[in-house]
N, C-alpha and C. Protein backbone atom coordinates (compact mmCIF):
# COMPACT_ATOMS: atom_id res chain seq x y z
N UNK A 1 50.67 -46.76 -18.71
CA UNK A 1 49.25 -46.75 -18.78
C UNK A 1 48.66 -45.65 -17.90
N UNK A 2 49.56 -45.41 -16.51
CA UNK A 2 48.80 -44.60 -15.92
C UNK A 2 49.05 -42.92 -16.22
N UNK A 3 50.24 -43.06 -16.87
CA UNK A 3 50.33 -41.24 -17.79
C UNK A 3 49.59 -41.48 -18.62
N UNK A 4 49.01 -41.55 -19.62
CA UNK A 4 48.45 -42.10 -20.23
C UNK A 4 46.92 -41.92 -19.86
N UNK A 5 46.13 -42.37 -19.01
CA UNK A 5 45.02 -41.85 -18.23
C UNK A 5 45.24 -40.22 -17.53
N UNK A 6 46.10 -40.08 -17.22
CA UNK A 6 46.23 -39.02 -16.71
C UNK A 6 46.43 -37.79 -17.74
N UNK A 7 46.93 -38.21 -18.65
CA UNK A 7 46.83 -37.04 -19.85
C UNK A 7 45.81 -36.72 -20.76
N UNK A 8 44.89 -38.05 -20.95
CA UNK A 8 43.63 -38.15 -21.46
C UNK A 8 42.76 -37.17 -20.30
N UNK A 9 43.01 -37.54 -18.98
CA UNK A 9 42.11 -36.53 -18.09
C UNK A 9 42.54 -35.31 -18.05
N UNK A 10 43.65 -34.72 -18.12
CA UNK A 10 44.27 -33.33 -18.69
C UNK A 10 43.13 -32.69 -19.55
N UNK A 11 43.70 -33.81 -21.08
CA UNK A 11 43.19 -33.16 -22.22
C UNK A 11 41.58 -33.23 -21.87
N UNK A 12 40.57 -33.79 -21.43
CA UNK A 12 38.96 -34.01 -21.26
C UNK A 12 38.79 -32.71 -20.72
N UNK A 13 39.45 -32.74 -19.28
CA UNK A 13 39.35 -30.95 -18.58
C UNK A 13 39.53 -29.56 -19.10
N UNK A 14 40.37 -29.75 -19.88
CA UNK A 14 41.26 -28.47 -21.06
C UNK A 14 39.49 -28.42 -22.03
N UNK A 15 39.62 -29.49 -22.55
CA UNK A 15 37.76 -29.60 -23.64
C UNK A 15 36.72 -28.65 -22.83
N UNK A 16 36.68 -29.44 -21.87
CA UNK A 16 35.17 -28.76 -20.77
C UNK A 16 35.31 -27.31 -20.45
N UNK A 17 36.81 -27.08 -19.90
CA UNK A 17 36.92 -26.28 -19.52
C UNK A 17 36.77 -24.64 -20.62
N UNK A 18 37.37 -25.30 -21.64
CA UNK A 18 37.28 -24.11 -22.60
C UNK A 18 35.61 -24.20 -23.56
N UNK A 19 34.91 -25.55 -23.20
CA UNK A 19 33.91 -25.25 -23.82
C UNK A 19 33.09 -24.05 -22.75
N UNK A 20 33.35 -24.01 -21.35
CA UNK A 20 32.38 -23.40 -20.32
C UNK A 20 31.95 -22.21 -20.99
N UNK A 21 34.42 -21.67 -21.22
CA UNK A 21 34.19 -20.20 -21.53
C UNK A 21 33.70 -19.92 -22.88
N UNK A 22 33.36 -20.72 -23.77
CA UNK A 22 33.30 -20.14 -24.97
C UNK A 22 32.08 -20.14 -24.62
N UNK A 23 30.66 -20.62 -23.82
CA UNK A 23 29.56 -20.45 -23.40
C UNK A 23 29.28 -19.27 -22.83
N UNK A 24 30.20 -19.01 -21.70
CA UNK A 24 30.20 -17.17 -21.48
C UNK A 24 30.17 -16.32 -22.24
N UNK A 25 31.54 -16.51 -23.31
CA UNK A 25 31.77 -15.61 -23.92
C UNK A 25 30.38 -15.24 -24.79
N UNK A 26 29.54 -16.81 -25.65
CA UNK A 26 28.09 -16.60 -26.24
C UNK A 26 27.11 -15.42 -25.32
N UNK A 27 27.75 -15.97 -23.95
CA UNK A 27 25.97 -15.46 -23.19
C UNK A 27 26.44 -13.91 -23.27
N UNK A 28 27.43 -13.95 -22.96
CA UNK A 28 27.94 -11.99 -23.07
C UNK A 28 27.26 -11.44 -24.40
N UNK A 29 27.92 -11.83 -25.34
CA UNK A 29 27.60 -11.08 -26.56
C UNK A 29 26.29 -11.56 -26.89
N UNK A 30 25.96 -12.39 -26.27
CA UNK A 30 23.70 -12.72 -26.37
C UNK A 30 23.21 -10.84 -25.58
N UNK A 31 23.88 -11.44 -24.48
CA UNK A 31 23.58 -10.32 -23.65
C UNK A 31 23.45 -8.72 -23.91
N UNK A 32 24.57 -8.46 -24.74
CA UNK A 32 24.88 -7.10 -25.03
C UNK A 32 23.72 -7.07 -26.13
N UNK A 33 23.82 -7.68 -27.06
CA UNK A 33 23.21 -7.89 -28.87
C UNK A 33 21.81 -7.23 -27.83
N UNK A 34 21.16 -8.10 -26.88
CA UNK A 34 19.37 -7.91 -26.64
C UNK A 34 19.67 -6.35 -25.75
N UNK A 35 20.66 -5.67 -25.12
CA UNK A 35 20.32 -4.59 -24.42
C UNK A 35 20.24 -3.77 -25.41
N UNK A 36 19.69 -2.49 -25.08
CA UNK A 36 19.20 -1.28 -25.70
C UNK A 36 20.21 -0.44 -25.49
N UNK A 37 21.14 -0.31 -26.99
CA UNK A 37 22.36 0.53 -26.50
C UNK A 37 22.35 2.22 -26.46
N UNK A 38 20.94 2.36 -26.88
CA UNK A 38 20.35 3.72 -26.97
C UNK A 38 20.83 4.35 -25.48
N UNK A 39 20.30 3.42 -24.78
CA UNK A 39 19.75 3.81 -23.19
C UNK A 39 20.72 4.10 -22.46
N UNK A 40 21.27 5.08 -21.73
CA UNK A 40 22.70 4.97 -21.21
C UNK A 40 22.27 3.69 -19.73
N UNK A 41 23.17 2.98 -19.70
CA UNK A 41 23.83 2.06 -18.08
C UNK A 41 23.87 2.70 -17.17
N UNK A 42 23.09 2.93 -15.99
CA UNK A 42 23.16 3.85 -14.41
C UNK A 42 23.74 2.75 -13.59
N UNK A 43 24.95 3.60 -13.17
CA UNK A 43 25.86 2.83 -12.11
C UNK A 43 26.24 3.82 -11.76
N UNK A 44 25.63 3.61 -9.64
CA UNK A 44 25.60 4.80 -9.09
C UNK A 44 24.88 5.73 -9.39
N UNK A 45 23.79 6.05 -9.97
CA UNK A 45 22.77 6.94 -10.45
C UNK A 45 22.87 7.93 -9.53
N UNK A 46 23.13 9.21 -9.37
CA UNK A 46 22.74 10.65 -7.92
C UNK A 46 21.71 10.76 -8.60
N UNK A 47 20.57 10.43 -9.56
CA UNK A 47 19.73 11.30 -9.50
C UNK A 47 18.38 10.20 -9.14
N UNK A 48 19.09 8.92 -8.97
CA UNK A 48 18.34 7.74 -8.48
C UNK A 48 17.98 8.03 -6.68
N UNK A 49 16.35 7.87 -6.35
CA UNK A 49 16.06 8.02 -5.08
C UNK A 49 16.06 9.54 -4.63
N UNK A 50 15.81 10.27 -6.10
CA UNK A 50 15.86 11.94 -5.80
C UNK A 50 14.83 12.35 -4.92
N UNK A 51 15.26 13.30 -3.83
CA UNK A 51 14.20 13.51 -2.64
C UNK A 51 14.28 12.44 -1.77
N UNK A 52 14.83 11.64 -1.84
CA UNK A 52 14.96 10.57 -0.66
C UNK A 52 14.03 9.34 -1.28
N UNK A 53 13.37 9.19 -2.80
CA UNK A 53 12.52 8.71 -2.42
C UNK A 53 13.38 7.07 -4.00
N UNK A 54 12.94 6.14 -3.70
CA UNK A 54 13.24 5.80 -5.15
C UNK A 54 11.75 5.74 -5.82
N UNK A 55 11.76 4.33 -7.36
CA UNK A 55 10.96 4.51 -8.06
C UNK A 55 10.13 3.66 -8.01
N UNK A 56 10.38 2.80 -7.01
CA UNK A 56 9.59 2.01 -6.17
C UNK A 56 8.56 2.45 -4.82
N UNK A 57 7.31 2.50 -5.13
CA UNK A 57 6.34 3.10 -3.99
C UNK A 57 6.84 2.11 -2.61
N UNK A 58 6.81 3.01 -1.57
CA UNK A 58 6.82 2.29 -0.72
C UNK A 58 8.36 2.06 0.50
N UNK A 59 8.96 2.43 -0.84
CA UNK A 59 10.70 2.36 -0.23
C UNK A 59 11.50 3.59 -0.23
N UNK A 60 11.63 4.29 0.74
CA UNK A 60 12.24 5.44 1.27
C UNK A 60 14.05 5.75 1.21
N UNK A 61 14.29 5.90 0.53
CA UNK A 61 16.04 5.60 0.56
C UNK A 61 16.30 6.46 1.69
N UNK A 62 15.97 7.45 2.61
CA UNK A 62 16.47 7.78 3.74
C UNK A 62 16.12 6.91 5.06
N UNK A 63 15.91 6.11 4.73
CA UNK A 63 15.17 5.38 6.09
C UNK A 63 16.10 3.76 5.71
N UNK A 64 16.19 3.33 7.02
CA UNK A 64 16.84 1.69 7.06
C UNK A 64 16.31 0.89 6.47
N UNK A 65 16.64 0.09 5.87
CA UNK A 65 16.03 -1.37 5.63
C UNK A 65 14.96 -1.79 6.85
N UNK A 66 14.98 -1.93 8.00
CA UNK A 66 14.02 -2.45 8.84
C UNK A 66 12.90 -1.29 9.23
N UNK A 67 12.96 -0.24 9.12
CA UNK A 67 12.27 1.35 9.07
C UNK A 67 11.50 1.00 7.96
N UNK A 68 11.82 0.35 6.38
CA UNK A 68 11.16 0.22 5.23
C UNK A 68 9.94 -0.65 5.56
N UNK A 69 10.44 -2.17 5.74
CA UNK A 69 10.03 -3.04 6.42
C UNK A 69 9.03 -3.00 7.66
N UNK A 70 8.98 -2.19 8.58
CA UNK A 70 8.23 -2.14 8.99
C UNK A 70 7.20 -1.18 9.04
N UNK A 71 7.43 0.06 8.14
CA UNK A 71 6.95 0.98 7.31
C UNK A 71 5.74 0.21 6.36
N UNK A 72 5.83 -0.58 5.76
CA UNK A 72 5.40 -1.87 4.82
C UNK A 72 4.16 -2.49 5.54
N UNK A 73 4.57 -2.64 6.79
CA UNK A 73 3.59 -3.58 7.29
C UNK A 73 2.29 -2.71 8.53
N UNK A 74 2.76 -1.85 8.58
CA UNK A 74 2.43 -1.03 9.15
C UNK A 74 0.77 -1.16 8.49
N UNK A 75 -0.17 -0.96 9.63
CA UNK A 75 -1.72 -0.86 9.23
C UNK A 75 -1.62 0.79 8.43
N UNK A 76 -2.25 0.63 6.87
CA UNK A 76 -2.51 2.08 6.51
C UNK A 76 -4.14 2.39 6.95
N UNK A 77 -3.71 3.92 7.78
CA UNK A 77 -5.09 4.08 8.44
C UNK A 77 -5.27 5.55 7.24
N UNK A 78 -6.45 5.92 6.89
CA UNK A 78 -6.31 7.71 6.72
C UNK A 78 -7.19 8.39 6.59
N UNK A 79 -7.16 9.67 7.38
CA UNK A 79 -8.45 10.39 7.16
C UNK A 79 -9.02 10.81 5.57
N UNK A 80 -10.11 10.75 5.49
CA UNK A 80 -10.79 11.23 4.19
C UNK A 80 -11.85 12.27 4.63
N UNK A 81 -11.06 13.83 4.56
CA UNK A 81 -11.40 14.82 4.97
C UNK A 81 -12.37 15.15 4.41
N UNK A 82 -12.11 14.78 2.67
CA UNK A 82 -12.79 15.59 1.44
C UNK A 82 -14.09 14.75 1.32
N UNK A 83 -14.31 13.54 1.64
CA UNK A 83 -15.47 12.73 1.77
C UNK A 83 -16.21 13.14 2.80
N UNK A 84 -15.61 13.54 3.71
CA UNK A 84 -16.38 13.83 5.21
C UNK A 84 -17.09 15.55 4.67
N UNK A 85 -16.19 16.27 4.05
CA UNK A 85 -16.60 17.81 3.49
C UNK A 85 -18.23 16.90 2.32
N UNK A 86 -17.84 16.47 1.25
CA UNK A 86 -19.49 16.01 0.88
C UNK A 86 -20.00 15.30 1.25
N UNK A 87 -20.16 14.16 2.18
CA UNK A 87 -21.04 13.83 3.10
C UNK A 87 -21.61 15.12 3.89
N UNK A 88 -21.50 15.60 4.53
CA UNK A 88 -21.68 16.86 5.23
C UNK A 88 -22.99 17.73 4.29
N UNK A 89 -22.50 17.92 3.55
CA UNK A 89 -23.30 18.82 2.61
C UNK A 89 -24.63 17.99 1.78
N UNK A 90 -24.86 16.38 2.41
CA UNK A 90 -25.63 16.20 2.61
C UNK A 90 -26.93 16.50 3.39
N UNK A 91 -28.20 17.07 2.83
CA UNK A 91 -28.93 17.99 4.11
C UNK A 91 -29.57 16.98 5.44
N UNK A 92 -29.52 15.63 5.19
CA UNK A 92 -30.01 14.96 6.36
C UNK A 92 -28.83 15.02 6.95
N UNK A 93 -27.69 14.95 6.42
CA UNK A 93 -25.99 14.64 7.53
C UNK A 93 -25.69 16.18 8.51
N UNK A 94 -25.57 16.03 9.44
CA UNK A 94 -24.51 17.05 10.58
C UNK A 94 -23.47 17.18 10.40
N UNK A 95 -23.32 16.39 10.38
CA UNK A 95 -21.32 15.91 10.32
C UNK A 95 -20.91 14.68 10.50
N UNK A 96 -19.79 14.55 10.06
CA UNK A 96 -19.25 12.88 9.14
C UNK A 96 -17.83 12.60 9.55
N UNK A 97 -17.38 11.82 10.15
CA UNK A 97 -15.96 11.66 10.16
C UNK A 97 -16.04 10.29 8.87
N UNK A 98 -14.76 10.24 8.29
CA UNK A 98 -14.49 8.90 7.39
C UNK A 98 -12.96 8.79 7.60
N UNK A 99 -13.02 7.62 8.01
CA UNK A 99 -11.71 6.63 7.59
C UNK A 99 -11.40 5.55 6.56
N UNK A 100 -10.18 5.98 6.23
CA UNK A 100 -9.74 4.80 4.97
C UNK A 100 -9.08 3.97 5.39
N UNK A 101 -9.47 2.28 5.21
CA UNK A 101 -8.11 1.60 5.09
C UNK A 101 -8.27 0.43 3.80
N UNK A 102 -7.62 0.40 3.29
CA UNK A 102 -7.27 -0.31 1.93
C UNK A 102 -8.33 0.04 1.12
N UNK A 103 -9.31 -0.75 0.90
CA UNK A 103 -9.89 0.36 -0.10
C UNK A 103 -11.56 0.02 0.80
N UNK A 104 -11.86 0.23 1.89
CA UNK A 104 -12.19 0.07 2.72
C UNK A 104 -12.86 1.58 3.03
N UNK A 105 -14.12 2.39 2.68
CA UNK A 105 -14.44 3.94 4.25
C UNK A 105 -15.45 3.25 5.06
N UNK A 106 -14.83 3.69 6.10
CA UNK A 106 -15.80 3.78 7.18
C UNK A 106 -16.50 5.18 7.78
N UNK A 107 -17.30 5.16 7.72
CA UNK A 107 -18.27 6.54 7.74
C UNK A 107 -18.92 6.19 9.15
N UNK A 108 -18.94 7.43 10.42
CA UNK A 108 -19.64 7.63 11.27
C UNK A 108 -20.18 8.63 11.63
N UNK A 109 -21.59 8.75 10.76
CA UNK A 109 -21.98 10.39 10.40
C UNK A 109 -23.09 10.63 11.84
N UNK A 110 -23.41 11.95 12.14
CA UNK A 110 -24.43 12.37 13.38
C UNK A 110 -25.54 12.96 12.12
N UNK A 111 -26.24 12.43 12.04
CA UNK A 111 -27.44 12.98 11.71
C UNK A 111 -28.72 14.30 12.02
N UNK A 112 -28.85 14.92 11.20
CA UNK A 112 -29.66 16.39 11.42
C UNK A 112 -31.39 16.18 10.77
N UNK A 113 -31.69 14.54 11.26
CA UNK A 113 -32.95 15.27 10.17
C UNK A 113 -34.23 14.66 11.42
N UNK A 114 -33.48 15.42 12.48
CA UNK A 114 -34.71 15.00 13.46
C UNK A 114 -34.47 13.76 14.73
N UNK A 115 -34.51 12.54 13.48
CA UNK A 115 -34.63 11.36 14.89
C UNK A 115 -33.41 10.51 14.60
N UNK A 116 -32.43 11.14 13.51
CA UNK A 116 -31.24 10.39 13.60
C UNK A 116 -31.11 9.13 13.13
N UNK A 117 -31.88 9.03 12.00
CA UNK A 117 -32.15 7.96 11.32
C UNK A 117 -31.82 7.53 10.24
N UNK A 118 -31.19 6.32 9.42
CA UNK A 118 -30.17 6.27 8.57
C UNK A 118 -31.21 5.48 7.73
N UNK A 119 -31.40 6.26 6.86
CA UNK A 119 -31.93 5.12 6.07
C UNK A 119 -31.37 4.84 4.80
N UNK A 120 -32.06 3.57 4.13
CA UNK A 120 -31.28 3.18 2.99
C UNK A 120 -30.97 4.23 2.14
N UNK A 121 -31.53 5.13 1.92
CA UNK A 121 -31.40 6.38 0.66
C UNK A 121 -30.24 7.30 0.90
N UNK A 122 -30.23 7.78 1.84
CA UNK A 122 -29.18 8.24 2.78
C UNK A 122 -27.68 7.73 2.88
N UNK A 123 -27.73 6.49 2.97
CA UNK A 123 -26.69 5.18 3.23
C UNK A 123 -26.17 5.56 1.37
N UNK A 124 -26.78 5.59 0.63
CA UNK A 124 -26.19 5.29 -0.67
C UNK A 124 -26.21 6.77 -0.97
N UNK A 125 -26.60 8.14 -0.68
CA UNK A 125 -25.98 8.84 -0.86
C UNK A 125 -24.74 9.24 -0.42
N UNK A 126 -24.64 8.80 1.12
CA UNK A 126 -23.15 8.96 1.61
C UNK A 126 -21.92 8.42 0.55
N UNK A 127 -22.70 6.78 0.27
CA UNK A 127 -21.33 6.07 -0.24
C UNK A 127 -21.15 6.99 -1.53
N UNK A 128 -22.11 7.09 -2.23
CA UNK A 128 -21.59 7.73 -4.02
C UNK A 128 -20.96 8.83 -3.14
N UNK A 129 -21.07 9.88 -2.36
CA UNK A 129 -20.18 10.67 -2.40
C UNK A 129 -18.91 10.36 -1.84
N UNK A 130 -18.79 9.54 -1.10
CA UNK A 130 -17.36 8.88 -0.39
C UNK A 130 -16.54 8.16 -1.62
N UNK A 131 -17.00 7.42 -2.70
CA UNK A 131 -16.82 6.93 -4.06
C UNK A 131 -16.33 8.48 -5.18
N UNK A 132 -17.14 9.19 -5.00
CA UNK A 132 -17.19 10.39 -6.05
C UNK A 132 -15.96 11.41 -5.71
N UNK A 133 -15.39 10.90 -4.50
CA UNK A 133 -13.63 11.68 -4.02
C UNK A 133 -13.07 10.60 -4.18
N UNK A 134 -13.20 8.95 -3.84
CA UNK A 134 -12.37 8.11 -3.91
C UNK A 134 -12.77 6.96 -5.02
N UNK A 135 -12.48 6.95 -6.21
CA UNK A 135 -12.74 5.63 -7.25
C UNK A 135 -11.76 3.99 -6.78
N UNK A 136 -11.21 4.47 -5.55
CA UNK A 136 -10.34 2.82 -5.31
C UNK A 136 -11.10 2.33 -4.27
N UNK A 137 -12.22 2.87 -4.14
CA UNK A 137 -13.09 2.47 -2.80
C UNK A 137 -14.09 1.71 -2.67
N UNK A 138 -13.75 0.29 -2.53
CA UNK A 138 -14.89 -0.37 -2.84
C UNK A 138 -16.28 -0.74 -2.18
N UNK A 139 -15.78 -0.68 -0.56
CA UNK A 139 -16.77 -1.27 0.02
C UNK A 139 -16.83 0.42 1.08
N UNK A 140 -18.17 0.57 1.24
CA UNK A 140 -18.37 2.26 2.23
C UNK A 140 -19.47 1.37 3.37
N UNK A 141 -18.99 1.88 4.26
CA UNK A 141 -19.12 1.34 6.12
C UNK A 141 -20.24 2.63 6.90
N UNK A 142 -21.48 2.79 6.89
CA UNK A 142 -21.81 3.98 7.56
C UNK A 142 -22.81 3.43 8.73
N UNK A 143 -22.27 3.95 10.10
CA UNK A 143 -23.02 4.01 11.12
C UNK A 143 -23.51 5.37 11.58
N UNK A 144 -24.67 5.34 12.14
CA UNK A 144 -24.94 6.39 13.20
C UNK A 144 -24.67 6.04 14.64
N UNK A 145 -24.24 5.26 15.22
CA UNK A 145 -24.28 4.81 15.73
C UNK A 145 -23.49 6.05 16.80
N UNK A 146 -24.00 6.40 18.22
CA UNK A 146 -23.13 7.67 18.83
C UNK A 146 -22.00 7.25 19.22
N UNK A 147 -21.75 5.91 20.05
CA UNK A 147 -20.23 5.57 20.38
C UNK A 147 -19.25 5.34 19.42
N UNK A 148 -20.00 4.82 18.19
CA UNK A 148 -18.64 4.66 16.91
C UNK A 148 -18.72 6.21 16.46
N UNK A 149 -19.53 6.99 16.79
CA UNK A 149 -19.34 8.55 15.93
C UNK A 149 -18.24 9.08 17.03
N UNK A 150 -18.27 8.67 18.02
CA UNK A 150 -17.17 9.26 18.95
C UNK A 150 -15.77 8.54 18.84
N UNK A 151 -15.84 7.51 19.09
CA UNK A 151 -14.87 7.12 18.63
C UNK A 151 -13.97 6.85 17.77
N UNK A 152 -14.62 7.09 16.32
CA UNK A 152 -13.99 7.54 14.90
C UNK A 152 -13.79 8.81 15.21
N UNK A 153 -14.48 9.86 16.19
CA UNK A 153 -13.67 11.56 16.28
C UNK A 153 -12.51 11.37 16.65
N UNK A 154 -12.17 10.48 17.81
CA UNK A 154 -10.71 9.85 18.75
C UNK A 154 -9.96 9.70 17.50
N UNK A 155 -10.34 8.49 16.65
CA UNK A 155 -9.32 8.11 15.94
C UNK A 155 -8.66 9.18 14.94
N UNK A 156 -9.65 9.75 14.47
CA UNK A 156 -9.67 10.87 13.20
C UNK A 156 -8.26 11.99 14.12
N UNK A 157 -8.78 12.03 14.99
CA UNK A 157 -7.40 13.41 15.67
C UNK A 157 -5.99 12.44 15.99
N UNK A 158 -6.08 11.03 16.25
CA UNK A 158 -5.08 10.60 16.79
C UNK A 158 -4.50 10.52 15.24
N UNK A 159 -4.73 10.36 13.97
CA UNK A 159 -4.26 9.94 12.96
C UNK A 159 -3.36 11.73 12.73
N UNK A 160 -4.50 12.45 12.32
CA UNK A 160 -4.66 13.85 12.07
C UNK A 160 -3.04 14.50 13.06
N UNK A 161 -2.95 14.43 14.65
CA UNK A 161 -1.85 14.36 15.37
C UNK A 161 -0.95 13.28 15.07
N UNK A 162 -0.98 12.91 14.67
CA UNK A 162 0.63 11.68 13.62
C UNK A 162 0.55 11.05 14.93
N UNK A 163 -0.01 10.30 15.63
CA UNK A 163 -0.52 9.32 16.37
C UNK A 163 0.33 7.97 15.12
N UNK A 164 1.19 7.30 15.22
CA UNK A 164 1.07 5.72 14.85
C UNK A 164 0.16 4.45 14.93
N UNK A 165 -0.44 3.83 13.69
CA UNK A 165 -1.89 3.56 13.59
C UNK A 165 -2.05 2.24 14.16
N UNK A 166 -0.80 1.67 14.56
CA UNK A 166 -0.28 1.07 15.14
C UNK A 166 -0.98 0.53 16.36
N UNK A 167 -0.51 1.56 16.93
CA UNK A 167 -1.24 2.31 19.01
C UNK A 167 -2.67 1.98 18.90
N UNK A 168 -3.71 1.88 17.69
CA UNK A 168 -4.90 1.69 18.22
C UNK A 168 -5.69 0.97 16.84
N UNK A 169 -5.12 0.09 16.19
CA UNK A 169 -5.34 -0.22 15.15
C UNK A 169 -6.42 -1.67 14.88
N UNK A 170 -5.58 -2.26 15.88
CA UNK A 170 -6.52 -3.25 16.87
C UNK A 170 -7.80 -3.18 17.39
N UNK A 171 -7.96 -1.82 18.49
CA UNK A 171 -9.11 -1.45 18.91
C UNK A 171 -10.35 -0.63 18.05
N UNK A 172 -9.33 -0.62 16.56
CA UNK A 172 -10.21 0.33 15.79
C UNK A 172 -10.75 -0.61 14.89
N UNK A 173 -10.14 -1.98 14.69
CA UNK A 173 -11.02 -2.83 14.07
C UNK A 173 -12.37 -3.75 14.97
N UNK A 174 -11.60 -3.79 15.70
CA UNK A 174 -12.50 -4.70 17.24
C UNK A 174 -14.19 -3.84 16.97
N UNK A 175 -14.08 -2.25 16.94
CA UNK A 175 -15.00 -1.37 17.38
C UNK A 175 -15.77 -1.48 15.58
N UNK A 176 -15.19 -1.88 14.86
CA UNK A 176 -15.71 -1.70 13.48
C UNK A 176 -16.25 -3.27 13.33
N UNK A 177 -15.37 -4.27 13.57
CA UNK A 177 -16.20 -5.83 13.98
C UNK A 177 -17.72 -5.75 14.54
N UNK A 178 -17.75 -4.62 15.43
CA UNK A 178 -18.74 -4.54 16.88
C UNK A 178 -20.01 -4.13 15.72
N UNK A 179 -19.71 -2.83 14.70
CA UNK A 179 -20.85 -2.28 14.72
C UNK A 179 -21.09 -3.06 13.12
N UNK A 180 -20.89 -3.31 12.55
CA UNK A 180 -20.29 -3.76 11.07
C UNK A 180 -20.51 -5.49 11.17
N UNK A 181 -20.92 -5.99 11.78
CA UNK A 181 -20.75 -7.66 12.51
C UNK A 181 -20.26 -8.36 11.05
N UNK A 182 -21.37 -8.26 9.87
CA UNK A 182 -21.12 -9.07 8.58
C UNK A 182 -20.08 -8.80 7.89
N UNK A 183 -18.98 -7.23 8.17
CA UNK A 183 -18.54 -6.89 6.66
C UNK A 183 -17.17 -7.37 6.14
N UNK A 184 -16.24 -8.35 7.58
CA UNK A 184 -15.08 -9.17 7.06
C UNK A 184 -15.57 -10.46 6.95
């Protein structure tokens, strides 16, 4: 009786076992049938990550995994030179520094039309032109304010000198909290 059980459990295992593979063998040839045999298979690609870079934004194939990673998280700060060039050429504006972050300018222009005064008309010409170099820009930030015009000059050179945005990224929101109170 007990060979007997024991050969019945043989033969049950031998069943299962060969039903698994004949399930593989389906999913393989499922598998192949749906790929695109047009397309050649890259294994090992050299021309994958050409320039160091792959085809993924963001990921550097010359740089470490934790270099990527913290590359990633890193505050993106950046000057917007070409916004600050037409702001400028506004005739009430002097001069304009602008910073980008996400889709975020912050504008801290010095004013030329006397008493340094920002008014609404002004305010929305800056933004269409800060908009009219950047279409991912949703919300535009403009003070006259003299300590944020100085202190966006600080930031603008520390970025401009490859300063890490890192080092003052904190104090550059704190100072944008300060003048900006409503805009997070």
């Amino acid at each position: 009786m007990l060979k007997r059980k024991a050969i019945i459990a043989g033969a049950l295992t031998a069943v299962v076992l060969a039903g698994c593979g004949m399930n593989n063998n389906d999913m393989n040839e499922t598998a192949q049938r749906n790929r695109d045999l047009s397309q050649p298979t890259k294994v090992n690609d050299s021309n994958y990550g050409e320039n160091g870079r792959t085809t993924e934004p963001g990921i550097d194939l010359t740089r470490t995994r934790t270099e990527n990673q913290n590359r990633e998280q890193s505050p993106r700060m950046r000057v917007a030179d070409k916004a600050a060039e037409k702001i400028t050429a506004i005739p009430e504006v002097e001069t304009a520094n602008v910073i980008v972050t996400d889709n975020n300018a912050y504008v801290a222009a010095r004013m030329d039309n006397g008493n340094g005064e920002l008014t609404r008309d002004i305010e929305e010409k800056i933004a269409d032109q800060v908009r009219s170099v950047d279409q991912d820009i949703d919300n535009v930030y403009v003070s006259v304010n003299p300590d944020f015009y100085d202190r966006m000059t600080g930031y603008t050179e520390d970025i401009r000198g490859g300063q890490p945005a890192e080092g003052f990224f904190d104090e550059f929101n704190e100072a944008v909290r300060r003048i900006f109170p409503t805009q997070r």
